[in-house]
Protein backbone atom coordinates (compact mmCIF):
# COMPACT_ATOMS: atom_id res chain seq x y z
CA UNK A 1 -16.91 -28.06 -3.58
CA UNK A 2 -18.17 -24.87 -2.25
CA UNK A 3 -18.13 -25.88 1.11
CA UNK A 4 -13.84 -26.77 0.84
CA UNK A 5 -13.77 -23.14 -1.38
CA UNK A 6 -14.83 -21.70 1.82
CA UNK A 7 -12.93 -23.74 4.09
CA UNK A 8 -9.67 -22.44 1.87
CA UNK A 9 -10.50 -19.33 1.91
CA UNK A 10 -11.20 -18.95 5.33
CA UNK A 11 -7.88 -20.58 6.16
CA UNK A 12 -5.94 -18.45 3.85
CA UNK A 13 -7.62 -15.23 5.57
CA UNK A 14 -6.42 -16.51 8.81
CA UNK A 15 -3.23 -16.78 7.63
CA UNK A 16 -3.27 -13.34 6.17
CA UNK A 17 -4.55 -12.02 8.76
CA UNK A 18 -1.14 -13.36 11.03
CA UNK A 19 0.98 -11.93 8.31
CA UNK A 20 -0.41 -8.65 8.84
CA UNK A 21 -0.46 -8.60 12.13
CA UNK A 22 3.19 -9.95 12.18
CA UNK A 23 4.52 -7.23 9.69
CA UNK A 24 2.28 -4.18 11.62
CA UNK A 25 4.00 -5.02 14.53
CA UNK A 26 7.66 -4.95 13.30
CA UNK A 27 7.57 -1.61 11.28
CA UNK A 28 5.48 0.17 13.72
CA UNK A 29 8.35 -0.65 16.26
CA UNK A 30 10.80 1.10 13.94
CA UNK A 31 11.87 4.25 15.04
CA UNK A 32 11.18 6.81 12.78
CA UNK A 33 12.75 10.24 14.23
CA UNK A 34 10.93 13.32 13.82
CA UNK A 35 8.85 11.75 11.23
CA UNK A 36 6.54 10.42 13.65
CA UNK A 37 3.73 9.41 11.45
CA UNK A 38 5.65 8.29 8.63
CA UNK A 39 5.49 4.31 7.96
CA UNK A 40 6.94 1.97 5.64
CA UNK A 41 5.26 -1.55 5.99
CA UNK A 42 3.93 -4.63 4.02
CA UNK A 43 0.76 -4.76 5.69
CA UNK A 44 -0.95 -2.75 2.77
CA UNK A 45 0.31 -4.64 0.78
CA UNK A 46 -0.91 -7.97 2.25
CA UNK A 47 -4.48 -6.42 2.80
CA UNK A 48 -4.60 -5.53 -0.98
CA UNK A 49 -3.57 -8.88 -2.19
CA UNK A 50 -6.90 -10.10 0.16
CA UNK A 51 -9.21 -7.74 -1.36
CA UNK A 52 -8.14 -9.30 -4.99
CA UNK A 53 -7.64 -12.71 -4.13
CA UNK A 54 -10.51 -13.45 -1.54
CA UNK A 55 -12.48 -10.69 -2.11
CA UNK A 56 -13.75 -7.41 -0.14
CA UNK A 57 -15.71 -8.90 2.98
CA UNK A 58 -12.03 -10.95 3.79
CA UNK A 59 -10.07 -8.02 2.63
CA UNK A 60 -12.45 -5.38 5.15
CA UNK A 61 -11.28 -8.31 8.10
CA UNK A 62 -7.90 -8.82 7.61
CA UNK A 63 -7.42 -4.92 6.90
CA UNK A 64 -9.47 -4.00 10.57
CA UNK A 65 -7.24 -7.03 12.22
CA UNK A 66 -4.49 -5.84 10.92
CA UNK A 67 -4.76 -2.36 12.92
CA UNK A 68 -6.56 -3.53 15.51
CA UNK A 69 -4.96 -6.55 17.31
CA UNK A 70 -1.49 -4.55 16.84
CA UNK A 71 -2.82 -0.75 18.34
CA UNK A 72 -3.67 -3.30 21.29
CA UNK A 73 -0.96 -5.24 22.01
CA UNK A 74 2.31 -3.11 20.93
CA UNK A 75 0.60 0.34 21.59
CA UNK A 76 3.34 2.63 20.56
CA UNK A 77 0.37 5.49 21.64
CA UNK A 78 -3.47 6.06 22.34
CA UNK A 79 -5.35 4.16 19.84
CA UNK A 80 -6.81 5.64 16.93
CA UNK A 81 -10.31 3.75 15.72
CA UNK A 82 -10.11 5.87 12.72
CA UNK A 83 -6.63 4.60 11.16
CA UNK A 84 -8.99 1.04 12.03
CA UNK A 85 -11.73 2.10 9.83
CA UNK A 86 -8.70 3.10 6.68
CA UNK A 87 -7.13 -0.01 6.80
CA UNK A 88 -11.42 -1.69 6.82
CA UNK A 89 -11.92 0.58 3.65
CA UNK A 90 -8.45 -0.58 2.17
CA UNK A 91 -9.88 -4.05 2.18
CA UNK A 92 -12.41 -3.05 -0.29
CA UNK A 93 -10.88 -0.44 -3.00
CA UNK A 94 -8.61 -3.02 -4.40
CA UNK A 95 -11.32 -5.49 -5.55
CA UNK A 96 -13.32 -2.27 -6.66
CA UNK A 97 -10.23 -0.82 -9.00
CA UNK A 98 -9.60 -4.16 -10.56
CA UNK A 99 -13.47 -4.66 -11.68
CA UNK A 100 -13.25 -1.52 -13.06
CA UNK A 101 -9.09 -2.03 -14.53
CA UNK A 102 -10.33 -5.17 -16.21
CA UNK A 103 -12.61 -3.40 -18.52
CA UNK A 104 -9.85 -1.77 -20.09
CA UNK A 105 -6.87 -4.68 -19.32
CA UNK A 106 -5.30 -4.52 -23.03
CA UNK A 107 -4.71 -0.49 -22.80
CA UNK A 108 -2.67 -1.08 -19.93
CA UNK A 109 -0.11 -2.68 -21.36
CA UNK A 110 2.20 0.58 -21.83
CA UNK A 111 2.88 1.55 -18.18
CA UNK A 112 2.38 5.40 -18.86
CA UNK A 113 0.01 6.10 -16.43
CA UNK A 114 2.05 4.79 -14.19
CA UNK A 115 5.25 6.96 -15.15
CA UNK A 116 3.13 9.95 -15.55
CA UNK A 117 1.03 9.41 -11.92
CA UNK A 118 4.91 8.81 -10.43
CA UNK A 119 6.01 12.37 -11.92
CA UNK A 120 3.05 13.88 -10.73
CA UNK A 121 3.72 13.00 -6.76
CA UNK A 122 7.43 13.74 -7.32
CA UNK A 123 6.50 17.22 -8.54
CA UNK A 124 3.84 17.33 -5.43
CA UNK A 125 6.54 16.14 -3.29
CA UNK A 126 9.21 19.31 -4.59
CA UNK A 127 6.64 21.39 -4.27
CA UNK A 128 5.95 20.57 -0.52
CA UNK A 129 10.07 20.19 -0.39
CA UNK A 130 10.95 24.15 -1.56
CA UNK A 131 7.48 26.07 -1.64
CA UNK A 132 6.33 24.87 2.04
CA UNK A 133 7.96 26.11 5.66
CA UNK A 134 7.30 22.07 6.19
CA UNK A 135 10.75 20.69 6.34
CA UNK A 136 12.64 24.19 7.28
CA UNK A 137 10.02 24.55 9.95
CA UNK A 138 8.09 21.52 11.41
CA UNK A 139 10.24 18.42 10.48
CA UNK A 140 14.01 19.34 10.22
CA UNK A 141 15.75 22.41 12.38
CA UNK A 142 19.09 23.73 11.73
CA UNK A 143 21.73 25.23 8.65
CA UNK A 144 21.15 22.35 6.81
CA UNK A 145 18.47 22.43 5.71
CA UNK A 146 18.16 23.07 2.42
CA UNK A 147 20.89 20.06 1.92
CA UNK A 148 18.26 17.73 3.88
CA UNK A 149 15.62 18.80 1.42
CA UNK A 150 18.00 17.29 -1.89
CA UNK A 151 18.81 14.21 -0.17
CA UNK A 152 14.85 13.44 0.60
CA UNK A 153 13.79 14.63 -2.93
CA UNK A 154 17.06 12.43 -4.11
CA UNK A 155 16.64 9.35 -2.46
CA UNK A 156 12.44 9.77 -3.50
CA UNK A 157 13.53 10.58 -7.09
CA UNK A 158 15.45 7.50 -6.92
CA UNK A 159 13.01 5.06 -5.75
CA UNK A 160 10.55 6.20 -7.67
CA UNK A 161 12.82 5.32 -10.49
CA UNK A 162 13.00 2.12 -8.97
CA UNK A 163 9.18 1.65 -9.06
CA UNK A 164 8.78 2.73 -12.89
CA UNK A 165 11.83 0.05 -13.97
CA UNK A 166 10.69 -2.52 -11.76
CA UNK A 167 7.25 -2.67 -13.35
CA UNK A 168 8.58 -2.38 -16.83
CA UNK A 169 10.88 -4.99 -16.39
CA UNK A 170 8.31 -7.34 -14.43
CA UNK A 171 5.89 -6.27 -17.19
CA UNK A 172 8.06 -7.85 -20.46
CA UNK A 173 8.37 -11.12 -18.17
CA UNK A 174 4.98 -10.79 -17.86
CA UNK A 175 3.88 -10.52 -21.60
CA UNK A 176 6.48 -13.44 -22.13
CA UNK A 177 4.18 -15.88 -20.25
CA UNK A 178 0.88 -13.72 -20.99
CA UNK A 179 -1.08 -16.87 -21.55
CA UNK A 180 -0.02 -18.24 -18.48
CA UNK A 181 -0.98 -15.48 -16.19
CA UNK A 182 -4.10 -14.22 -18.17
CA UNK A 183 -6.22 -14.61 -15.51
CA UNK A 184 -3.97 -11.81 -13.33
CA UNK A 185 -3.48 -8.46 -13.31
CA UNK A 186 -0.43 -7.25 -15.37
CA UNK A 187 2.10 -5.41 -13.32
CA UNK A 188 1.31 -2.43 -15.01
CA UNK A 189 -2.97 -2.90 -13.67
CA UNK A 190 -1.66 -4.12 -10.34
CA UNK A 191 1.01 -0.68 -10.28
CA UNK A 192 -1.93 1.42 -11.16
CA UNK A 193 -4.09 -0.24 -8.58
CA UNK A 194 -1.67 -0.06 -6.00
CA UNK A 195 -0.96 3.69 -6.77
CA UNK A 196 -4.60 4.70 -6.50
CA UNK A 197 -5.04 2.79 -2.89
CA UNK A 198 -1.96 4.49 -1.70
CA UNK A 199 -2.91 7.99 -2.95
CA UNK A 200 -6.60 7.88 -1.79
CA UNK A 201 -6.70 5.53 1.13
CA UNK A 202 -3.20 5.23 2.74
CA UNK A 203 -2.22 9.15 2.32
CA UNK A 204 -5.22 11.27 1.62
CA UNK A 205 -7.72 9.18 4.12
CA UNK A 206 -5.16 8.49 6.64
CA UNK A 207 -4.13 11.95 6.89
CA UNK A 208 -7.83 12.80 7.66
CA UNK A 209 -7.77 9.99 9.78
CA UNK A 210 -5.05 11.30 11.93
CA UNK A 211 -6.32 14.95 11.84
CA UNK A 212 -10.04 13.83 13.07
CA UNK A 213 -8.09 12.00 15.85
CA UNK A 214 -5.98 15.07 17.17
CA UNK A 215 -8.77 17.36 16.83
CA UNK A 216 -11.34 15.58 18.86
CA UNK A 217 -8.81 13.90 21.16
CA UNK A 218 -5.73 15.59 21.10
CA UNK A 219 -5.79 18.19 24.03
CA UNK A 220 -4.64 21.10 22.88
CA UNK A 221 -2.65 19.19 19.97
CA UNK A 222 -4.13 19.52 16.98
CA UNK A 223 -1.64 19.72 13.50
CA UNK A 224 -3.31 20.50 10.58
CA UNK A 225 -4.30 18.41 7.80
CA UNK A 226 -1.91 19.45 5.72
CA UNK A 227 0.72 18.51 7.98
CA UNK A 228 -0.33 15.21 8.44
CA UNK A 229 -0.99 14.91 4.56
CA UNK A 230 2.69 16.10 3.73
CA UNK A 231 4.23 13.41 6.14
CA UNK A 232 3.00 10.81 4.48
CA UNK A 233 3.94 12.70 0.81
CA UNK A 234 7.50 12.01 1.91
CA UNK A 235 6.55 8.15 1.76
CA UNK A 236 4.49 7.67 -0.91
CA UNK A 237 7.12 6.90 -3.35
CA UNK A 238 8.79 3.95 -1.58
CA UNK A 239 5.18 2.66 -0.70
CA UNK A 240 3.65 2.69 -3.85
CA UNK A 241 7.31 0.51 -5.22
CA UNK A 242 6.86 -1.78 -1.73
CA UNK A 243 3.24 -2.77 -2.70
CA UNK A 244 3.11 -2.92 -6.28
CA UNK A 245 5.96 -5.79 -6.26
CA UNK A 246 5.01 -7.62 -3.45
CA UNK A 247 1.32 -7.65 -4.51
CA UNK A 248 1.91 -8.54 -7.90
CA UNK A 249 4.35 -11.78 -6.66
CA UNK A 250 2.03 -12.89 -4.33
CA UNK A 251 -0.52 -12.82 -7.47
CA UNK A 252 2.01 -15.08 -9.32
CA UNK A 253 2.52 -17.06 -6.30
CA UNK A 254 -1.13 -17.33 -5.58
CA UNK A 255 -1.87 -18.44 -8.91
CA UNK A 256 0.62 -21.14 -9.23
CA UNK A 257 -0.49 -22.88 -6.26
CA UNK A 258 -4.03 -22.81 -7.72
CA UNK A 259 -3.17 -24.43 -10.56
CA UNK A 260 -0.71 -27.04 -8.62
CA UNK A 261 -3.88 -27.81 -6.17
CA UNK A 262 -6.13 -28.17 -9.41
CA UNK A 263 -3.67 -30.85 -10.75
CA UNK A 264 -3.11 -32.60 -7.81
CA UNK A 265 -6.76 -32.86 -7.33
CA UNK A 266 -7.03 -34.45 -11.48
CA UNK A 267 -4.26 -36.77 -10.27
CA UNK A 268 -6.38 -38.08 -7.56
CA UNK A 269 -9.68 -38.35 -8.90
């Protein structure tokens, strides 16, 4: 029995792992304009349903994979080992917030720390918008400025709108079949796990990440942090909606095929 657990979950990591690499591939191939480091993928997403599913040491493979296999063969610039070594720790933050989101599973039901960590980046995000030369100065040139700046913190104001009512709405399907997916995280726990991996690892780490890059290899070209940091700002909205859906599916989708495999295997004994 333990020896076919492994065997699944070894083949299910493979298969993971060709997702990733798959969806890496595609986004970083779409152009992004002046907002170079800017990305909107599913690969976060697919390395944060490992790290639940199959654990940390399959999520820290499929999340170095990921980054790896693609920097080599669609190099869209010089490879950076330390985006490589995000993507490893991404692996293992997701099975660390849900051992410690468990504890407290039944106080998650209202999604408020959800809404209020979604206001809290949107206010971030104005902030960076109208206090900061950033878009004026570094990103976006020209009279129109201050227009570009309303349609940004529009279109983020309106996906992060997107986020909170998706969740709620996933979340009262959820509590209608509770019993049936007790063994999951609600999509208010998988939102607030998502959130946190996006905040800490995919914008605040891989902001350092590119920073330590630049500085020590860049030439001459060396942005600061807070560049770097405020790029990825711009995305965190749509990112945090991107993986807390898809995760949470593939939870539900995960789980129902356990459960199909577990009667099959009644039916044939």
């Amino acid at each position: 029995m333990k020896k076919t657990l492994t065997i699944r979950n070894i083949t299910s990591a493979a298969v993971l792992t060709a997702l990733s690499i798959i969806s890496t591939i595609i986004f970083k191939l779409i152009p992004m304009g002046d907002l170079v480091f800017l990305r909107f993928s599913l690969t976060p997403s697919i390395i944060m349903f490992t790290s639940l599913v199959l654990g940390p040491f399959y999520g820290v493979v499929v999340g170095i994979v990921s980054d790896f296999i693609p920097a080599m063969v669609a190099a869209t610039g010089a490879y950076n080992f330390f985006i490589t070594i995000v993507y490893g720790i991404l692996g293992v933050l997701p099975w660390i917030f849900e051992k410690i989101t468990s504890k407290f599973r039944s106080s998650l039901k209202p999604p408020f720390a959800v809404f209020i960590a979604m206001l809290v980046i949107l206010a971030g995000l104005a902030a960076v918008l109208f206090f900061t030369d950033f878009i004026g100065g570094t990103v976006f040139k020209g009279e129109h400025v201050l227009v570009a700046k309303f349609i940004i913190l529009g279109i983020m104001v309106l996906v992060s709108v997107a986020c909170c009512l998706s969740v709620t709405l996933t979340n009262r399907r959820f509590e209608q079949n509770v019993l049936e997916y007790s063994d999951i995280p609600s999509p208010n726990e998988t939102a607030l796990i998502s959130l946190l991996c996006e905040v800490l690892v995919m914008t605040v780490l891989k902001s350092l990440a590119f920073f330590l890059f630049y500085f020590i290899f860049g030439n001459g070209y060396s942005p600061s942090f807070e560049y770097f940091f405020m790029m990825l700002l711009l995305g965190l909205p749509a990112n945090v909606t991107i993986s807390t859906i898809s995760v949470y599916w593939m939870l539900v989708f995960d789980h129902k095929q356990l459960h199909l495999r577990l009667e099959n295997s009644k039916k044939d004994e």
